[in-house]
N, C-alpha and C. Protein backbone atom coordinates (compact mmCIF):
# COMPACT_ATOMS: atom_id res chain seq x y z
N UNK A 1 5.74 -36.38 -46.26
CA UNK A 1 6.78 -35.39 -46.05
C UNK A 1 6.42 -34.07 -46.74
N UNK A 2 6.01 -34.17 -48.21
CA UNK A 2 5.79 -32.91 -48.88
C UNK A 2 4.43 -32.27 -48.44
N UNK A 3 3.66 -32.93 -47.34
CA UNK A 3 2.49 -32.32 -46.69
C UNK A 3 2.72 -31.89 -45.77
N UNK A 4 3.30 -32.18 -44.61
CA UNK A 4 4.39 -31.65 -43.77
C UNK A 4 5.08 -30.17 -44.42
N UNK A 5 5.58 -30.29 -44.87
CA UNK A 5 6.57 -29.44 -45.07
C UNK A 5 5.47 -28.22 -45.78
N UNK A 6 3.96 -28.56 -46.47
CA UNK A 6 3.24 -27.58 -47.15
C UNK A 6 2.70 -27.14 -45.97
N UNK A 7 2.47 -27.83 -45.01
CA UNK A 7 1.07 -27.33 -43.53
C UNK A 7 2.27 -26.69 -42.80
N UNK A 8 3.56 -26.66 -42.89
CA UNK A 8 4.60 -26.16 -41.86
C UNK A 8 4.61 -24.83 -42.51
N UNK A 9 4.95 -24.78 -44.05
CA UNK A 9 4.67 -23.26 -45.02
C UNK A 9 3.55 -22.58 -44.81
N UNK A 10 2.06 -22.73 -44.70
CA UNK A 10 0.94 -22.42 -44.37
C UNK A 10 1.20 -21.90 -42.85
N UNK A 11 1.22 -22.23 -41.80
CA UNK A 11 1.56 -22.00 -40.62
C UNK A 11 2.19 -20.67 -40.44
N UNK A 12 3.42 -21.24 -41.32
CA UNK A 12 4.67 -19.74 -40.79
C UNK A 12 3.97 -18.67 -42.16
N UNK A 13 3.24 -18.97 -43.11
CA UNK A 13 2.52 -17.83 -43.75
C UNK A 13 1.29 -17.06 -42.89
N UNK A 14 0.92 -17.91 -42.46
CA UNK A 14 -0.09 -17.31 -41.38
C UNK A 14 0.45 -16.68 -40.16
N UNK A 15 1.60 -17.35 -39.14
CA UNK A 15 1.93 -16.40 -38.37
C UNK A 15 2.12 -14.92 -38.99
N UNK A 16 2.60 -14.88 -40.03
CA UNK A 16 3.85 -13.95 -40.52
C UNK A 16 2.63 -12.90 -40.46
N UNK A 17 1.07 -13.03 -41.42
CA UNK A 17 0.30 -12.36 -41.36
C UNK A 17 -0.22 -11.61 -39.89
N UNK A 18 -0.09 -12.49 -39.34
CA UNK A 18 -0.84 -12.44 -37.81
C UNK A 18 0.27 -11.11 -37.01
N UNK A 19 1.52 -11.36 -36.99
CA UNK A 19 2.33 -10.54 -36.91
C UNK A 19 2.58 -8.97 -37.31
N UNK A 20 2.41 -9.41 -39.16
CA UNK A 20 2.57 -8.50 -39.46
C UNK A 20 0.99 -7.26 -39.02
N UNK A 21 -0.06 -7.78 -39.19
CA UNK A 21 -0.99 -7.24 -38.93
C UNK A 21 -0.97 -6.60 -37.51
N UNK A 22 -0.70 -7.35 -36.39
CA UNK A 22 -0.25 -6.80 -35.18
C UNK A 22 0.31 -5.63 -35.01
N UNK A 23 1.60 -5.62 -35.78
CA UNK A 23 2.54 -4.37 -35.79
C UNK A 23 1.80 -3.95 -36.54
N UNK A 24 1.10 -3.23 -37.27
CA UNK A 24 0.34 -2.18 -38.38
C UNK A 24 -0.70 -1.66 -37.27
N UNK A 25 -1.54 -2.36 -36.22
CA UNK A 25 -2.62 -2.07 -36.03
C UNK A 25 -2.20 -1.48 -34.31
N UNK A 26 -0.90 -1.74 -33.62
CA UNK A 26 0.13 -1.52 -32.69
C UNK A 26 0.60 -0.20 -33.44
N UNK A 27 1.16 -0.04 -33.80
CA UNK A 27 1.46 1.34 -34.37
C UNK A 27 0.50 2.25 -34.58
N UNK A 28 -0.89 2.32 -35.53
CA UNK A 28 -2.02 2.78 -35.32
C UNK A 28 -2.69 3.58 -34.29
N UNK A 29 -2.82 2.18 -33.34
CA UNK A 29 -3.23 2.67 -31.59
C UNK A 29 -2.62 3.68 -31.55
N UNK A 30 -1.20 3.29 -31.09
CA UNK A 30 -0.54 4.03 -30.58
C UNK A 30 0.40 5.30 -30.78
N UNK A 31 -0.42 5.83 -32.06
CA UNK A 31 0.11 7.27 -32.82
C UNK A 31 -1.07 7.95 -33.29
N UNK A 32 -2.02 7.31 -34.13
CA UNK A 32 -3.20 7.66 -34.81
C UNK A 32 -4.39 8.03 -34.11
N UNK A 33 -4.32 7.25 -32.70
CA UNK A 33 -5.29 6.82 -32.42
C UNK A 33 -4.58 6.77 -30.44
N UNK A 34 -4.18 7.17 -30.45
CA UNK A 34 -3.60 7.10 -29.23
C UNK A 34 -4.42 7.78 -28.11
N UNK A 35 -5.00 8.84 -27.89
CA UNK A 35 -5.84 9.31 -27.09
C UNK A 35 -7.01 8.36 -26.46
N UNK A 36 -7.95 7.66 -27.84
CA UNK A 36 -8.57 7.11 -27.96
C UNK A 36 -8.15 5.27 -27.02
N UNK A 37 -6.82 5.34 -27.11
CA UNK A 37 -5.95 4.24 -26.87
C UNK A 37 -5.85 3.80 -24.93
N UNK A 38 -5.48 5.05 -25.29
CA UNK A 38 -5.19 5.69 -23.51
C UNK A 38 -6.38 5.48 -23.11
N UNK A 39 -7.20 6.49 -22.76
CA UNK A 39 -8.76 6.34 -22.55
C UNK A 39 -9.48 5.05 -22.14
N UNK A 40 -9.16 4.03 -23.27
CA UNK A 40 -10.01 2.60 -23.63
C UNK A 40 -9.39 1.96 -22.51
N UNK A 41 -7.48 1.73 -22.21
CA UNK A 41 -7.12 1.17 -21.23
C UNK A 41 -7.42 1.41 -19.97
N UNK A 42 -7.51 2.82 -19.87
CA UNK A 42 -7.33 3.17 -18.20
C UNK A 42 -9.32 3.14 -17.66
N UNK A 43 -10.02 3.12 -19.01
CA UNK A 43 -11.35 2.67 -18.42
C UNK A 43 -11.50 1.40 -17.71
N UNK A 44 -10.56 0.70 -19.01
CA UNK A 44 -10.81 -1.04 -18.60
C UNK A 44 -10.36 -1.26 -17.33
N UNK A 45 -9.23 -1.18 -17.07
CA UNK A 45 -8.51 -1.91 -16.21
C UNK A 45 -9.19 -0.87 -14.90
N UNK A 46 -9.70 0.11 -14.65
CA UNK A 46 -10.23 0.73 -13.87
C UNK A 46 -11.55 -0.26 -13.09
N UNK A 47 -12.24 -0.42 -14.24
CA UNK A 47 -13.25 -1.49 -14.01
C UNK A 47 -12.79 -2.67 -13.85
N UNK A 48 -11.91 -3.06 -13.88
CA UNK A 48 -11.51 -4.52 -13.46
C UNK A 48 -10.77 -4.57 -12.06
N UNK A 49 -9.76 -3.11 -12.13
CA UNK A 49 -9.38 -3.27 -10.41
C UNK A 49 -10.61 -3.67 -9.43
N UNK A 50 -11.67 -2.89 -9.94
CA UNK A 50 -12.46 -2.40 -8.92
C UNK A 50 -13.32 -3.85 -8.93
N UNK A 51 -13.66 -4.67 -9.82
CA UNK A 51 -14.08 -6.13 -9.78
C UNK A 51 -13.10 -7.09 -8.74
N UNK A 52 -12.22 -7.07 -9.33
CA UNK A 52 -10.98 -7.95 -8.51
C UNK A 52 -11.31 -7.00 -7.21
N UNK A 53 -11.45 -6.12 -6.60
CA UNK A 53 -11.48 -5.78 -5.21
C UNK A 53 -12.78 -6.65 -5.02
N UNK A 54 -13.84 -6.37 -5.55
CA UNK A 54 -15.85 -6.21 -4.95
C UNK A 54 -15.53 -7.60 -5.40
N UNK A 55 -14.75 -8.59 -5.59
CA UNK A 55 -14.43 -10.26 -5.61
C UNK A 55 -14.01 -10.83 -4.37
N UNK A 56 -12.57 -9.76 -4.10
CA UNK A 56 -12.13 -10.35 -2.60
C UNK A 56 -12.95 -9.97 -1.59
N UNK A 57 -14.20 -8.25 -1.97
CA UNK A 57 -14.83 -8.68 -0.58
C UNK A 57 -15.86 -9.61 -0.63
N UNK A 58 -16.41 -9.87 -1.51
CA UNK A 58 -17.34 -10.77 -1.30
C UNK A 58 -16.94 -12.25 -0.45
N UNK A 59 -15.64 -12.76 -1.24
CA UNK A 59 -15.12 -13.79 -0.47
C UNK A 59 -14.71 -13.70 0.75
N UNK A 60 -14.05 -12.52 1.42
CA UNK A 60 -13.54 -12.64 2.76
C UNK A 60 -14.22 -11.99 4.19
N UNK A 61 -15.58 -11.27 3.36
CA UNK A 61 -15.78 -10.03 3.56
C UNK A 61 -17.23 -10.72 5.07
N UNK A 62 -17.40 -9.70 6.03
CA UNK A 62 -18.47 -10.01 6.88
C UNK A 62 -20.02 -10.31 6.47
N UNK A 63 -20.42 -9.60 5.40
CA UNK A 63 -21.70 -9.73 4.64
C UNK A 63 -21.72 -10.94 3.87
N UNK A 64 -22.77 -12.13 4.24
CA UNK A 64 -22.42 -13.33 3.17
C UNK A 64 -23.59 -13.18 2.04
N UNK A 65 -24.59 -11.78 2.19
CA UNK A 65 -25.49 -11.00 1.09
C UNK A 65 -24.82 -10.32 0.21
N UNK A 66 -23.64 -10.14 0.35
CA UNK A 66 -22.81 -8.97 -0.32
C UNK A 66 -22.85 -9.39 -1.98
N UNK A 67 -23.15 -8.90 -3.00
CA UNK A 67 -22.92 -9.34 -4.10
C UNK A 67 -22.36 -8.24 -4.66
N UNK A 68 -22.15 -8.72 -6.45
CA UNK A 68 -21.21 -7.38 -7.22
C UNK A 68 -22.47 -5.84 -7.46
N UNK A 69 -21.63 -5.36 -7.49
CA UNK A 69 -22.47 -3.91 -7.61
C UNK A 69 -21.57 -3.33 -8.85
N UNK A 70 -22.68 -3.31 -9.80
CA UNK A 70 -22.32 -3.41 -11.27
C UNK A 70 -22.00 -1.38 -11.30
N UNK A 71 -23.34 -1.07 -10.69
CA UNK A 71 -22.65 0.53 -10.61
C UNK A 71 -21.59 0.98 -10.03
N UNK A 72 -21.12 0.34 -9.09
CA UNK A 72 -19.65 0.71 -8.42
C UNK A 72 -18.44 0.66 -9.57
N UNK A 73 -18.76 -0.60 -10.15
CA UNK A 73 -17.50 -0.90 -11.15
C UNK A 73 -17.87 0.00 -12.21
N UNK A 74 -19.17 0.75 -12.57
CA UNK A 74 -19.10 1.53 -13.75
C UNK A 74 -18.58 3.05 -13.13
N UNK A 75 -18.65 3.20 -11.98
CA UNK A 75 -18.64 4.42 -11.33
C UNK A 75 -16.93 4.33 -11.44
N UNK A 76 -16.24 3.45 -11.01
CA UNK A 76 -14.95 3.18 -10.85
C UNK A 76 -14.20 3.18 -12.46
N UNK A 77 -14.96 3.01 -13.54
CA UNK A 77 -14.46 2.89 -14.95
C UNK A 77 -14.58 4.38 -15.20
N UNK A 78 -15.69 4.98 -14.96
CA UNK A 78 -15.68 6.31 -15.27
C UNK A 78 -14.51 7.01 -14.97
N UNK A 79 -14.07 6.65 -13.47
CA UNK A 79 -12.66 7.60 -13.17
C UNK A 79 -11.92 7.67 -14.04
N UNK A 80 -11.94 6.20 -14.47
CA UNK A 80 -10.82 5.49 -15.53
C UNK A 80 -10.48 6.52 -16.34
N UNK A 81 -11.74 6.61 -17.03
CA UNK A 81 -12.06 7.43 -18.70
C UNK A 81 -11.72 9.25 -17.85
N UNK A 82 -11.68 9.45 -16.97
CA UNK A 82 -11.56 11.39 -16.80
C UNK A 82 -9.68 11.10 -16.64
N UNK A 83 -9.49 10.08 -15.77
CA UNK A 83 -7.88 9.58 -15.41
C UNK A 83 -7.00 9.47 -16.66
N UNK A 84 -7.54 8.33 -17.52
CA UNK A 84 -6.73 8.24 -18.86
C UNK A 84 -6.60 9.46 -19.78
N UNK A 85 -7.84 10.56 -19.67
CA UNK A 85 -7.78 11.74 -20.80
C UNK A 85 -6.80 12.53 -19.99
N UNK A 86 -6.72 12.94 -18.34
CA UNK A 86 -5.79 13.62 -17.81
C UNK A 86 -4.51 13.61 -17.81
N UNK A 87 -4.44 11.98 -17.82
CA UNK A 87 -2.72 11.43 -17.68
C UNK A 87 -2.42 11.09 -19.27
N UNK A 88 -3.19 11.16 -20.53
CA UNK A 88 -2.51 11.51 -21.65
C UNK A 88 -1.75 12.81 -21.97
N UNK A 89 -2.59 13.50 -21.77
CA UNK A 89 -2.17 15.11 -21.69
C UNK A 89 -1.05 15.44 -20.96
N UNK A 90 -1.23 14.99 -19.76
CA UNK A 90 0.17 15.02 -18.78
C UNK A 90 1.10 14.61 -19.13
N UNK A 91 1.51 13.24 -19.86
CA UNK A 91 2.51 12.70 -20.48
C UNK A 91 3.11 13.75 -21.24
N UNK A 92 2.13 13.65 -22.22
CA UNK A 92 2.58 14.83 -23.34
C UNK A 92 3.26 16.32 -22.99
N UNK A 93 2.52 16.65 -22.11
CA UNK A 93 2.72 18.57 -21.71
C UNK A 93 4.15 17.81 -20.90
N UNK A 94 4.15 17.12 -19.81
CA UNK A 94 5.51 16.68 -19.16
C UNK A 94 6.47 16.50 -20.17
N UNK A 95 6.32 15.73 -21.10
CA UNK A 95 7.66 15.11 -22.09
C UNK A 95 8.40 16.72 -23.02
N UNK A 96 6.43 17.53 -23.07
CA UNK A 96 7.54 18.79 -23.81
C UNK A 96 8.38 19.74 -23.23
N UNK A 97 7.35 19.49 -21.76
CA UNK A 97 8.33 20.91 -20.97
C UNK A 97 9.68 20.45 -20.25
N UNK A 98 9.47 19.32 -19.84
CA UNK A 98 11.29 18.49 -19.50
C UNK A 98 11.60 17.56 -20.63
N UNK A 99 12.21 17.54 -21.42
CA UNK A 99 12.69 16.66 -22.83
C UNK A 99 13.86 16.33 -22.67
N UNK A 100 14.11 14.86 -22.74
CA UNK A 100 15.34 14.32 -22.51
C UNK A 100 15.05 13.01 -21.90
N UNK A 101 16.19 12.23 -21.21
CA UNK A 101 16.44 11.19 -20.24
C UNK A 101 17.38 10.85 -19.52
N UNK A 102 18.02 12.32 -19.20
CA UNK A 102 19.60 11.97 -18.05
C UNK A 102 18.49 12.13 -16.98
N UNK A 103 19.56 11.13 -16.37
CA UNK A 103 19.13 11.07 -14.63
C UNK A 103 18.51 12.28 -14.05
N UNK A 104 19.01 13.78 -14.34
CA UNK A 104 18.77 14.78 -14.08
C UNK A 104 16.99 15.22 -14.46
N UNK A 105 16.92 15.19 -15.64
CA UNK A 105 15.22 14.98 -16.24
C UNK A 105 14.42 14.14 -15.49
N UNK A 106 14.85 12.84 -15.80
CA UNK A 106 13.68 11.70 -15.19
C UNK A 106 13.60 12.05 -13.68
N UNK A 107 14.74 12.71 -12.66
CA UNK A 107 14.41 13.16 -11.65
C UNK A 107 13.82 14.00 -11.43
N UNK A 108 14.29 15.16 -12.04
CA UNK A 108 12.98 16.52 -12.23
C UNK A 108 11.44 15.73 -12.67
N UNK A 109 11.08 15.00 -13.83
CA UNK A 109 9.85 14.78 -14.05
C UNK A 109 9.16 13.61 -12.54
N UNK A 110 10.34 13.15 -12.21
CA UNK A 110 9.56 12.06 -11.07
C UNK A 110 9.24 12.69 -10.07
N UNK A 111 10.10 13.92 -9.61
CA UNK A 111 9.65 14.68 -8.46
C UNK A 111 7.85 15.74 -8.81
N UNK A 112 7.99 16.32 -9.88
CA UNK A 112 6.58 16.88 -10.48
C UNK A 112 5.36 15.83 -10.20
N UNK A 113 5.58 15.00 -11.09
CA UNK A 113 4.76 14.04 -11.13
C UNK A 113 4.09 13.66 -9.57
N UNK A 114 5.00 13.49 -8.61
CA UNK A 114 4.71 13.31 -7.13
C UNK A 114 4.32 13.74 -6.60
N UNK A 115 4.56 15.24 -6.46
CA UNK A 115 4.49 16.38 -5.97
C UNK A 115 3.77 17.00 -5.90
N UNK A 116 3.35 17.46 -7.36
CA UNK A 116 1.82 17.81 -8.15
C UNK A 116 1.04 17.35 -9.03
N UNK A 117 1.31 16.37 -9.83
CA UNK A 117 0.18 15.60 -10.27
C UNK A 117 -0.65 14.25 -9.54
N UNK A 118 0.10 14.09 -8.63
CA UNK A 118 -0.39 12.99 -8.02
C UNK A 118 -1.33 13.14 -7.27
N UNK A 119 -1.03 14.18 -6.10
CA UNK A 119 -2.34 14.96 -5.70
C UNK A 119 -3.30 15.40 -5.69
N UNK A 120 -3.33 16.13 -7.23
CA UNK A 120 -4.30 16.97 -8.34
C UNK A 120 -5.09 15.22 -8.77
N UNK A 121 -4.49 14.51 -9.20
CA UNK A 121 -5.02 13.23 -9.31
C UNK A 121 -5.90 12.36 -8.70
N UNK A 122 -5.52 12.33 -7.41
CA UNK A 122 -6.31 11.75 -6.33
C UNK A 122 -7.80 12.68 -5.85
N UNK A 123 -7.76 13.72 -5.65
CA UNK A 123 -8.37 14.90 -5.99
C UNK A 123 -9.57 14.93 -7.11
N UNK A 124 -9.33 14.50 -8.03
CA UNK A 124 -10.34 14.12 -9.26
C UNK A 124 -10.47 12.97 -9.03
N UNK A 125 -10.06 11.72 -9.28
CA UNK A 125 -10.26 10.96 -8.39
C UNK A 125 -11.72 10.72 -7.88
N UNK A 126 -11.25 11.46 -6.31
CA UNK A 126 -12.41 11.65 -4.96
C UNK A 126 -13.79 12.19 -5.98
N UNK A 127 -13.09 13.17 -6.31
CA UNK A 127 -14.10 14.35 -7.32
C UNK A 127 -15.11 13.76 -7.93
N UNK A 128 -14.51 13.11 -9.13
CA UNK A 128 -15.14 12.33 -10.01
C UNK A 128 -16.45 11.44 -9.48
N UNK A 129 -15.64 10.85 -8.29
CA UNK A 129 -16.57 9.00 -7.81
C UNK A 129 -17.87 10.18 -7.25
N UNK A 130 -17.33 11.34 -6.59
CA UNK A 130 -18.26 12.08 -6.10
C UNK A 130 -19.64 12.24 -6.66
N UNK A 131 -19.16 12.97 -7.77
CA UNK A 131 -20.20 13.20 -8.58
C UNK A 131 -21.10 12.14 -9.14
N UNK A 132 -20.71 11.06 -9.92
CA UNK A 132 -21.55 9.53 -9.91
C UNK A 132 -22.00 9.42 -8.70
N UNK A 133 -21.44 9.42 -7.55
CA UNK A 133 -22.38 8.79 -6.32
C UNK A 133 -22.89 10.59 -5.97
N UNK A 134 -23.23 11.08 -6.50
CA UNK A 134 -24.12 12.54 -5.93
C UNK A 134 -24.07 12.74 -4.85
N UNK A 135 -23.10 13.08 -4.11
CA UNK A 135 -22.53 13.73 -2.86
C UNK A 135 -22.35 15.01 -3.69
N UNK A 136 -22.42 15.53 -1.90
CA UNK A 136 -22.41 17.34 -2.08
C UNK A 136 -20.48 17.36 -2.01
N UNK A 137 -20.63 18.98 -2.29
CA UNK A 137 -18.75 19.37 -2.45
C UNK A 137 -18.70 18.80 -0.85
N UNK A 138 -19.14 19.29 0.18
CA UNK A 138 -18.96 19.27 1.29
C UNK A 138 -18.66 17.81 1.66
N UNK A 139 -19.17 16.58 1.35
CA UNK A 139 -18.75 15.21 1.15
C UNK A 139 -17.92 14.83 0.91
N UNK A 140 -17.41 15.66 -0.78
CA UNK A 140 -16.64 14.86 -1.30
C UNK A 140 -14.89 15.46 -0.21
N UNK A 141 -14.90 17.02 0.09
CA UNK A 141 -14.14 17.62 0.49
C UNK A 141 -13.41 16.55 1.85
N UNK A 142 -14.59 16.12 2.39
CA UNK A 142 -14.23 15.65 3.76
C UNK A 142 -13.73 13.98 3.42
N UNK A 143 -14.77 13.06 2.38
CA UNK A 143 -14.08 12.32 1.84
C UNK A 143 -12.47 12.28 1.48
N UNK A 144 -12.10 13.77 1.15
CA UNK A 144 -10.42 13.69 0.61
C UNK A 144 -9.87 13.56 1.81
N UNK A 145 -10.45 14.45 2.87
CA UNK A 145 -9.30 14.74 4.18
C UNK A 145 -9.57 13.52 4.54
N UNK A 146 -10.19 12.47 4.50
CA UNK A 146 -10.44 11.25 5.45
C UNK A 146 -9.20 10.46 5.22
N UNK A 147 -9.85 10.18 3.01
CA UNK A 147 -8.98 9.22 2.67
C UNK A 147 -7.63 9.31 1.76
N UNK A 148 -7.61 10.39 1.12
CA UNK A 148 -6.48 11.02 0.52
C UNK A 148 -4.85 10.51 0.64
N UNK A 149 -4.60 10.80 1.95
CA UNK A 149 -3.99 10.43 2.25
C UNK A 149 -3.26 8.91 2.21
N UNK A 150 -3.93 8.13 2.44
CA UNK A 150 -4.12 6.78 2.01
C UNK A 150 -3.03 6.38 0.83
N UNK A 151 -4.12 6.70 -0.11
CA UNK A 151 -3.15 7.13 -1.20
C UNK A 151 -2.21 7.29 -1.65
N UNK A 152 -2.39 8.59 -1.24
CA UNK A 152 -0.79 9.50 -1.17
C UNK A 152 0.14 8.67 -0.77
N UNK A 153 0.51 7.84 -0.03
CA UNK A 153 1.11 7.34 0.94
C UNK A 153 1.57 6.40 0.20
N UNK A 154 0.32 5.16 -0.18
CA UNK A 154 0.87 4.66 -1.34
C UNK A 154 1.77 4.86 -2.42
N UNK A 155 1.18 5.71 -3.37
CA UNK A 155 1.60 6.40 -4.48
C UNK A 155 3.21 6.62 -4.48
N UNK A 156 3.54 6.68 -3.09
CA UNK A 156 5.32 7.22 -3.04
C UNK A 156 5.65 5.63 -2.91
N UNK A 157 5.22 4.81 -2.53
CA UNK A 157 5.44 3.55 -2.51
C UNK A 157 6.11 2.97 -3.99
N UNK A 158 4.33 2.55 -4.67
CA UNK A 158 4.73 2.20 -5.65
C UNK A 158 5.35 3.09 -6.81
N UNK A 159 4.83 4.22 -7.14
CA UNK A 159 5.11 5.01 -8.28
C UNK A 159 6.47 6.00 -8.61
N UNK A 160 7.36 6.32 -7.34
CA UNK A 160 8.18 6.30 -7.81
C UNK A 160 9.44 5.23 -8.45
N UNK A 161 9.95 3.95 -8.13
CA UNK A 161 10.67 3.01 -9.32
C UNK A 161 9.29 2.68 -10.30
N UNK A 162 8.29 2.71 -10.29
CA UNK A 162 7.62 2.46 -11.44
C UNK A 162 7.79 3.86 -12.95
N UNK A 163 8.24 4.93 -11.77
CA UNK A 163 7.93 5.83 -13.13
C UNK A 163 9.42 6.19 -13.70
N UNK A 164 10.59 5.54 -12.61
CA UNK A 164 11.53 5.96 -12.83
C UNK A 164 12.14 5.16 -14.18
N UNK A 165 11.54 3.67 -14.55
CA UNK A 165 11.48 3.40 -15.60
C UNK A 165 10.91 3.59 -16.62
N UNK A 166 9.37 4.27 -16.57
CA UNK A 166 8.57 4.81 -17.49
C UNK A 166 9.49 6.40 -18.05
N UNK A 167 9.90 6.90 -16.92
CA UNK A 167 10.25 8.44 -17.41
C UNK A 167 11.55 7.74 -18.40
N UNK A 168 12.68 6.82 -17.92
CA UNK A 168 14.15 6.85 -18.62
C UNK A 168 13.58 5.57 -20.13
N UNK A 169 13.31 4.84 -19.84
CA UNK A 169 12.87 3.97 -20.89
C UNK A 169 11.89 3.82 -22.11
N UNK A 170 10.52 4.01 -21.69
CA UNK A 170 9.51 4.31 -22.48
C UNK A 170 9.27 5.64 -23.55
N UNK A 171 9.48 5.71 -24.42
CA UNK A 171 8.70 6.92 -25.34
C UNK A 171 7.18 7.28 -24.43
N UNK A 172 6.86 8.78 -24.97
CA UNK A 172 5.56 9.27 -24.34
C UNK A 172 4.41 8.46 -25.07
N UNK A 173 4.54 7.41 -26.29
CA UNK A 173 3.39 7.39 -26.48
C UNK A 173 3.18 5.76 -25.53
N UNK A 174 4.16 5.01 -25.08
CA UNK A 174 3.52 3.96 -24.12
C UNK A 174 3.50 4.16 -22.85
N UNK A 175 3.29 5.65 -22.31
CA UNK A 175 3.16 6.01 -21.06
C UNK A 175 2.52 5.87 -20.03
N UNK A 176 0.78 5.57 -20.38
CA UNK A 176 -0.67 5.45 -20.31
C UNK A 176 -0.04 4.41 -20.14
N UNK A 177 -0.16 3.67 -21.07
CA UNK A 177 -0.41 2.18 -21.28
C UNK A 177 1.04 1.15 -20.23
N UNK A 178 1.53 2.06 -19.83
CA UNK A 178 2.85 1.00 -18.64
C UNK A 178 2.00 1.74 -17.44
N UNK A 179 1.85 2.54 -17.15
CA UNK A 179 1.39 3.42 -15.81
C UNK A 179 -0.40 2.43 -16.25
N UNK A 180 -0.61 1.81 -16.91
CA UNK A 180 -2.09 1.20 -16.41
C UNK A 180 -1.66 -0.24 -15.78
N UNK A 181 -0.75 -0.31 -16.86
CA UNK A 181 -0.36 -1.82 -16.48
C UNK A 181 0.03 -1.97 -15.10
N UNK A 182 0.66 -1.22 -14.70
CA UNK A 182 1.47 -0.91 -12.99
C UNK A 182 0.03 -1.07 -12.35
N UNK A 183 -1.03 -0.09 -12.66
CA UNK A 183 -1.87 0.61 -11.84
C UNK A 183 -2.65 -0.62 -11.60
N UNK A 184 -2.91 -1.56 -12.46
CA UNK A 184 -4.08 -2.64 -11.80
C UNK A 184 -3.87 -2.78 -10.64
N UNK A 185 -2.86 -3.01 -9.70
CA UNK A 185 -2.52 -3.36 -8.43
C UNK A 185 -3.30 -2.42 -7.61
N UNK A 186 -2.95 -1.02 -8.13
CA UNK A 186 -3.35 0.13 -7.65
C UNK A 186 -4.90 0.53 -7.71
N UNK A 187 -5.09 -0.10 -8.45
CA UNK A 187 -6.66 0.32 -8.94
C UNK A 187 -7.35 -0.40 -7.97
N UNK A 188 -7.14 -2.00 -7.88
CA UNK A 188 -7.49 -2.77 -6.57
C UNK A 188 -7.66 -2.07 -5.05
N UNK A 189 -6.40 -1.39 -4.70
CA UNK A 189 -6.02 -0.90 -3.29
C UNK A 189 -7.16 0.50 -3.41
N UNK A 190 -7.39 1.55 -4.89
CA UNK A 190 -7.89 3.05 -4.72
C UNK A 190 -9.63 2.08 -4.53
N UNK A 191 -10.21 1.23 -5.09
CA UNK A 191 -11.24 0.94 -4.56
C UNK A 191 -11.87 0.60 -3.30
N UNK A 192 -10.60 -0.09 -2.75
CA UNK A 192 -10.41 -0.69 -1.67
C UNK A 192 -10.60 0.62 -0.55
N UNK A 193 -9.68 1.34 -0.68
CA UNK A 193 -9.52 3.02 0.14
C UNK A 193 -11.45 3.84 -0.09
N UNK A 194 -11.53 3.79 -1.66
CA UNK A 194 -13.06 4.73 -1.79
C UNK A 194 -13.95 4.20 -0.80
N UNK A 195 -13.62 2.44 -1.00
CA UNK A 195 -15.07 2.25 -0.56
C UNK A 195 -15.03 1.52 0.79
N UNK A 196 -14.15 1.61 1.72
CA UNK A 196 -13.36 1.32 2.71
C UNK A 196 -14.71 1.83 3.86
N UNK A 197 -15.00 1.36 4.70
CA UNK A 197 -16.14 1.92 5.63
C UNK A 197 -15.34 2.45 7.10
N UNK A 198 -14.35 2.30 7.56
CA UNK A 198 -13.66 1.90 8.18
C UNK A 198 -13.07 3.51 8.46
């Protein structure tokens, strides 16, 4: 019993550490270190949409040669890393120039966000993959008018109730980090659209 009850004390001393360390190093990220924070997520999960896509085609896909293409997924992480430094900044410059959370704000910031960053987004985006895959402007230009749209189209889909809880609920500093979490889905479908032959 009194060993029990010492390995049950040990346990909840160790969660408590495990915890407490969590919250110290959670707070950190996400104030100290937050740029750095942003960045790291929207690389990752950038590179992982784009795996989970170059997975399902391999499995469903007409080519039974088709394998992973390790530069696609680094080309696709890169967006990540220009995406996460853009949409930190954006959070931020958005939260100072509309401040608040009546219905009135989160509508003003959801309509911006739609309107004109989303666009400007997709846009770099195209831009970005451009430049890793060394296409001329003239490529990438016609690339947008092809597939842009696509997108776009999406984007009103999912991102407005996704942001309408990010704008009223979330503080600016877990902004990145809910808009990545959303985006895996998304990140799947923008690979799917880049590299779409069709």
């Amino acid at each position: 019993m009194i060993a029990k009850s010492f390995a049950l004390s040990l346990v909840r001393l160790k969660w408590s550490a495990i915890i407490k360390t969590s919250k110290v190093a959670g707070k950190t990220l996400f104030s100290k270190y937050l740029l750095i924070t942003n960045v790291t997520i929207s690389t990752s999960l950038s590179g992982i949409g784009d795996t989970l896509q170059q997975q399902y085609e391999i499995l469903t896909g007409d080519n039974p040669n088709q394998t992973w293409n390790k530069k696609r997924t680094i080309d696709m992480s890169a967006t990540g890393t220009v995406v996460g430094v853009i949409c930190h900044f954006w959070y931020n410059w958005l939260d100072k120039r509309l401040p608040g959370k009546t219905f009135k704000i989160v509508m003003k910031k959801l309509l911006v966000d739609q309107v004109i960053f989303s666009p400007f987004l997709i846009a770099v985006f195209f831009g970005t993959v451009g430049v890793l895959e060394q296409m001329s402007t003239t490529e990438v230009l016609e690339e947008i008018k092809a597939k842009a749209w696509r997108l776009y189209a999406a984007e009103w889909v999912v991102w407005p109730p996704a942001q309408l809880i990010n704008f009223y609920l979330l503080p600016t500093r877990f902004r990145v980090l809910y808009d990545n979490t959303i985006s895996l889905g998304y990140d799947v479908y923008t690979s799917y659209v880049k590299h779409d032959k069709t």
